[in-house]
Every structure is written in C-alpha cells, then in structure tokens.
N, C-alpha and C. Protein backbone atom coordinates (compact mmCIF):
# COMPACT_ATOMS: atom_id res chain seq x y z
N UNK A 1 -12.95 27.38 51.59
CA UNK A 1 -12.75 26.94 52.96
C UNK A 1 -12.65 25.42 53.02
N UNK A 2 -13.18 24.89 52.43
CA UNK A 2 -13.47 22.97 52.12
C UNK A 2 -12.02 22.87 51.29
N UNK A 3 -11.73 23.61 50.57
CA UNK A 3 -10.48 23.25 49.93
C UNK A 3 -9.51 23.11 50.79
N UNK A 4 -9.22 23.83 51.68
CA UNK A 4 -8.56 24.55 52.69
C UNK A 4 -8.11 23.49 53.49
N UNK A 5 -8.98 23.00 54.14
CA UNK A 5 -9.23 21.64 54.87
C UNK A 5 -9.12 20.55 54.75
N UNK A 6 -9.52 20.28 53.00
CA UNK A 6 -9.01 19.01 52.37
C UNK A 6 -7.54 19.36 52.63
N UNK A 7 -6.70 20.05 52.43
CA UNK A 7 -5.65 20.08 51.95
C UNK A 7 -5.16 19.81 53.47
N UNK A 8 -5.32 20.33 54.39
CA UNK A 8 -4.80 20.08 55.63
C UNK A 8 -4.99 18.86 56.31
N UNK A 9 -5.85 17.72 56.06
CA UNK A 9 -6.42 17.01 55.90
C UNK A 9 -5.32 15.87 55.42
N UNK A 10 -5.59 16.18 54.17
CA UNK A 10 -4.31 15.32 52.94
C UNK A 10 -2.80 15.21 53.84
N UNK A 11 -2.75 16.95 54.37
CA UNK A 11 -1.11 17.11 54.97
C UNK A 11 -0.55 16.17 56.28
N UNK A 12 -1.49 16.07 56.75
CA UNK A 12 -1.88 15.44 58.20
C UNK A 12 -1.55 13.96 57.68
N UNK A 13 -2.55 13.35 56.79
CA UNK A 13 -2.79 12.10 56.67
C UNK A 13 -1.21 11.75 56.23
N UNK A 14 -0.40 12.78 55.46
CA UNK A 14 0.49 12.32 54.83
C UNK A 14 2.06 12.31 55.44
N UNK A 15 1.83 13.03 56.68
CA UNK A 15 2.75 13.15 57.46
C UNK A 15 2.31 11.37 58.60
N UNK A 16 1.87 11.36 58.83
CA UNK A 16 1.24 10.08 59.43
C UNK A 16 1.80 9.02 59.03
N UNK A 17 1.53 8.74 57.37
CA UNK A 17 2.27 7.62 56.97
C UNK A 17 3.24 7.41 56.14
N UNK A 18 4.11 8.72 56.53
CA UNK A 18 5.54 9.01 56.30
C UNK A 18 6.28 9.39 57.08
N UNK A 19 6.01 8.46 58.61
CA UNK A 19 6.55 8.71 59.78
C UNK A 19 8.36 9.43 59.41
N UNK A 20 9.27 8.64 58.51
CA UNK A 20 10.67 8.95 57.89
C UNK A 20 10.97 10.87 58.11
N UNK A 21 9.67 11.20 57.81
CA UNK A 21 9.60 12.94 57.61
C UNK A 21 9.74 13.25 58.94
N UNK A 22 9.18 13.04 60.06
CA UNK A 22 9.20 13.68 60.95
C UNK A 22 10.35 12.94 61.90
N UNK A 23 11.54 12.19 61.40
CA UNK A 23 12.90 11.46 62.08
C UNK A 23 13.48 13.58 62.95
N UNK A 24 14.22 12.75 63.75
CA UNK A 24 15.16 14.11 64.25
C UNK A 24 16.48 14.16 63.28
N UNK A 25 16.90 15.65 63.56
CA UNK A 25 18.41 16.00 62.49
C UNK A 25 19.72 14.80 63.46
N UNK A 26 20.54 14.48 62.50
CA UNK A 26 21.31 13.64 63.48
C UNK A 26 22.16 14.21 64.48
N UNK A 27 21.88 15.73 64.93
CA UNK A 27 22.39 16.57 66.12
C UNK A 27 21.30 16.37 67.42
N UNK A 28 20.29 16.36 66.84
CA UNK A 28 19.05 16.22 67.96
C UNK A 28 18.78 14.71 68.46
N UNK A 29 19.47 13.96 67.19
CA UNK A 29 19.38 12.25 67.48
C UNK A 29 20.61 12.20 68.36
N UNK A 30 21.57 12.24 68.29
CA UNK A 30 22.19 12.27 69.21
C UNK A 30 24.03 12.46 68.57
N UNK A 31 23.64 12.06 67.16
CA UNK A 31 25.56 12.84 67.10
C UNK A 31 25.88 14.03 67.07
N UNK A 32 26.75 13.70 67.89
CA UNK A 32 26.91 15.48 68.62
C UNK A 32 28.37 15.96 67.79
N UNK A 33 28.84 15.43 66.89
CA UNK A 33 30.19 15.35 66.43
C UNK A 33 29.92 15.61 65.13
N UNK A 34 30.75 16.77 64.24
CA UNK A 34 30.58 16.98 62.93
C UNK A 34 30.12 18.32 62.74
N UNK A 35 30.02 18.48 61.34
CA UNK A 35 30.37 20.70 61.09
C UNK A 35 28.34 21.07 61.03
N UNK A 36 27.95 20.06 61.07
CA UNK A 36 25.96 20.40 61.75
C UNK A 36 26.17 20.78 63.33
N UNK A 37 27.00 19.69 64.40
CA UNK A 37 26.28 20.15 65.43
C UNK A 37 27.78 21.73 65.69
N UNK A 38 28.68 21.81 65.13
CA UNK A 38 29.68 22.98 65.52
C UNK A 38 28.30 23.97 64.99
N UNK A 39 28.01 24.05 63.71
CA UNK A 39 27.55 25.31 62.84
C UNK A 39 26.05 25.41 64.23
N UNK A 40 25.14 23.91 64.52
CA UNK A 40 24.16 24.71 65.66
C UNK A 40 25.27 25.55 66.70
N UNK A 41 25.94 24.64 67.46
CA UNK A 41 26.68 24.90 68.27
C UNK A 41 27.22 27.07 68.33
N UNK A 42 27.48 26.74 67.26
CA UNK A 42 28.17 28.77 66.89
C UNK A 42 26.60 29.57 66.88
N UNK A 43 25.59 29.11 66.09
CA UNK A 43 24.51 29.99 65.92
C UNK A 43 23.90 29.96 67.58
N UNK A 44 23.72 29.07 68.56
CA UNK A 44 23.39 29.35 69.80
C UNK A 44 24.02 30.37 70.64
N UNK A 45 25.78 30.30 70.62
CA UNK A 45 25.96 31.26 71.30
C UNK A 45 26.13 32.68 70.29
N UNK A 46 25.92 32.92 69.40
CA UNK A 46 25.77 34.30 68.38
C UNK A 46 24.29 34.64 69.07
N UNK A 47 22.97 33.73 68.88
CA UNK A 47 22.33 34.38 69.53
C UNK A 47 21.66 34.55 71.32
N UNK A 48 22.92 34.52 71.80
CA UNK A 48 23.02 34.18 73.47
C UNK A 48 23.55 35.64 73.44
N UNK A 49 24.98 36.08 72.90
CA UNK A 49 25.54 36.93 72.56
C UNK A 49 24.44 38.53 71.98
N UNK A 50 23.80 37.95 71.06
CA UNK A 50 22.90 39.37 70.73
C UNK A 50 21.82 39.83 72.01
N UNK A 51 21.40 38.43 72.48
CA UNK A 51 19.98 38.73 73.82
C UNK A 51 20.93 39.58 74.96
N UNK A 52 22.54 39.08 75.08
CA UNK A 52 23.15 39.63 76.14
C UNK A 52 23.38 41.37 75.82
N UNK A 53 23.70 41.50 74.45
CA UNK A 53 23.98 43.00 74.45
C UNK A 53 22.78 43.56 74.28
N UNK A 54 21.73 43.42 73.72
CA UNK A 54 20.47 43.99 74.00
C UNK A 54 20.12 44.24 75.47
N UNK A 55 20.25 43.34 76.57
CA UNK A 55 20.01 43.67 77.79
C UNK A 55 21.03 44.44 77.92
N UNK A 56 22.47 44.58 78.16
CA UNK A 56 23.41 45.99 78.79
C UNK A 56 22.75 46.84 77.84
N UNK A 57 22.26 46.97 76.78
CA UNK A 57 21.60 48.33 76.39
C UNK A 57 20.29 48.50 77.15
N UNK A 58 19.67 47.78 77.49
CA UNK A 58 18.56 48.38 78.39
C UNK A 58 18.95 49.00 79.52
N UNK A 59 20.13 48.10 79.96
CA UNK A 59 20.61 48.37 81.25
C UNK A 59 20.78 49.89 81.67
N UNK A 60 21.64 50.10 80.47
CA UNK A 60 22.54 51.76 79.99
C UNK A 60 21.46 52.40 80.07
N UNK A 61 20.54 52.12 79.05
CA UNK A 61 19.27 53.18 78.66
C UNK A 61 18.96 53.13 80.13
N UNK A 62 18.19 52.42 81.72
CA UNK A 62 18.10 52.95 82.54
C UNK A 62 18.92 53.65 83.42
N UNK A 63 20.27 52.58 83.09
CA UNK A 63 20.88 53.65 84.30
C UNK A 63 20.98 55.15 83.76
N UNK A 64 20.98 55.38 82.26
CA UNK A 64 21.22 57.09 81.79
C UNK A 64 19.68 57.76 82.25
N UNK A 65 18.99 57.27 82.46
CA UNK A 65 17.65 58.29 82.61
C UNK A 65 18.20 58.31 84.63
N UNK A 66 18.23 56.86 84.84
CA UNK A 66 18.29 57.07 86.19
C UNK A 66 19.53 58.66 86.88
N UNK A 67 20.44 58.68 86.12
CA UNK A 67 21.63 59.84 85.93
C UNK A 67 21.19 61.12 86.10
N UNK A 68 20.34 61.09 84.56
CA UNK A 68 19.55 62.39 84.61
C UNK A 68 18.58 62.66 85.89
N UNK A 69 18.27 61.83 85.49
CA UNK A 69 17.27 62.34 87.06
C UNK A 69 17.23 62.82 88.02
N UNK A 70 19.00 62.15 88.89
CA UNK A 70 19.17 62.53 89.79
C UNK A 70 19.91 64.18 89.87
N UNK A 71 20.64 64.25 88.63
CA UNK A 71 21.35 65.53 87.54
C UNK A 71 20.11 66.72 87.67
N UNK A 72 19.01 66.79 87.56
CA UNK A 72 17.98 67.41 87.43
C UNK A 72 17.44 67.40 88.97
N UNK A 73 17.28 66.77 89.65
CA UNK A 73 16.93 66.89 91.16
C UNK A 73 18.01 67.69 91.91
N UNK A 74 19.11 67.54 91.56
CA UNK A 74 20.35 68.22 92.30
C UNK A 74 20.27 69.73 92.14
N UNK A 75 19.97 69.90 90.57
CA UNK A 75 19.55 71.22 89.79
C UNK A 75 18.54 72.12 90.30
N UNK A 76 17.44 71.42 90.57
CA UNK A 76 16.52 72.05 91.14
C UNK A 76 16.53 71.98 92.96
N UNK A 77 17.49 71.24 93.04
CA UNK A 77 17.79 71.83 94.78
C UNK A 77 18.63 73.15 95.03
N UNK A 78 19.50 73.23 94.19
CA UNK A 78 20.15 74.15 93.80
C UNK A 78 19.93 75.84 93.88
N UNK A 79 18.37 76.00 93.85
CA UNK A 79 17.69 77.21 93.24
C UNK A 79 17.36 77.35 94.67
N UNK A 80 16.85 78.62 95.28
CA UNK A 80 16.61 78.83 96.21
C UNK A 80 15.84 80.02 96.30
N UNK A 81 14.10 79.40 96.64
CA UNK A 81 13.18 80.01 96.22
C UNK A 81 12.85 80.55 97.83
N UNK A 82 12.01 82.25 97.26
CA UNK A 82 11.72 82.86 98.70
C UNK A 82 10.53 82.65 98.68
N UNK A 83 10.20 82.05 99.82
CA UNK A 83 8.69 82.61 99.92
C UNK A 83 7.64 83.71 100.25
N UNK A 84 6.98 84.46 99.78
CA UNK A 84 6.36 85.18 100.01
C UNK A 84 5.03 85.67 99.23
N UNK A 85 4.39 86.50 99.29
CA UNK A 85 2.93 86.93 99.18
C UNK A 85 3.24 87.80 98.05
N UNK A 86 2.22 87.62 96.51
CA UNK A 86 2.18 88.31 95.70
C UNK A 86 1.25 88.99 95.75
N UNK A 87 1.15 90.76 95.64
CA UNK A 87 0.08 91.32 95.73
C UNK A 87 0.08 92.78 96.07
C-alpha cells in the first residue's frame, strides 16, 4: 500500500515539473487545419451517427411493443363474453 502511494506520489510530483506533458494536442490548441483535426473531426460524427441509430432502435423497439399492444387489446375486444351464473 506505501508502495502504491510512493509511486503516485513520484507520478504527481513528476507531472508537476514536466508541465511540457500536460501541453494540449495542436487540435485542442487551436489548429484546426490538417489530417489530426479531419481524422477527430470524422470520429465525432461516426460516433454522433452510432448514439443516433441506437436511439431509432429504441424508438422501433417501443413503438413495436406499443403495436402489439394495441393488436392484443383490439383482440380481446373482439371476443364476446356472456355473462352468467355457473352452477
């Protein structure tokens, strides 16, 4: 556990006075021009693109139960029960 700590310790201290390590990528600094910020640029909307078709599949998945449902309520209006006394 003391090892553990030294070491996190050491990591800390060493990030500190190697400020250079923690600079931004030169897309986040600000050149926005060149095949770094296209390649971020494509991976944002690929995954804009996957969150969007995951939601129309939720969508589907409710509206199909919502379908059935109403498919099965219609069904059972359908039937036409007598009432009366067993016995």
């Amino acid at each position: 556990m003391r090892g553990r700590m030294a070491a996190l310790v050491l990591a800390a201290a060493a990030f500190a006075l190697l400020p250079e390590a923690a600079y931004a990528c030169p897309v986040c600094f600000g050149g926005a021009e060149g095949p770094m910020a296209e390649g971020v640029n494509n991976g944002i909307m690929l995954l804009l693109g996957v969150i969007g078709a995951v939601q129309l599949g939720f969508v589907a998945l409710f509206v199909g139960i919502w379908r059935r449902g109403r498919k099965l309520q219609d069904c059972k209006k359908a039937f036409n029960v007598i009432d009366g006394e067993v016995g």
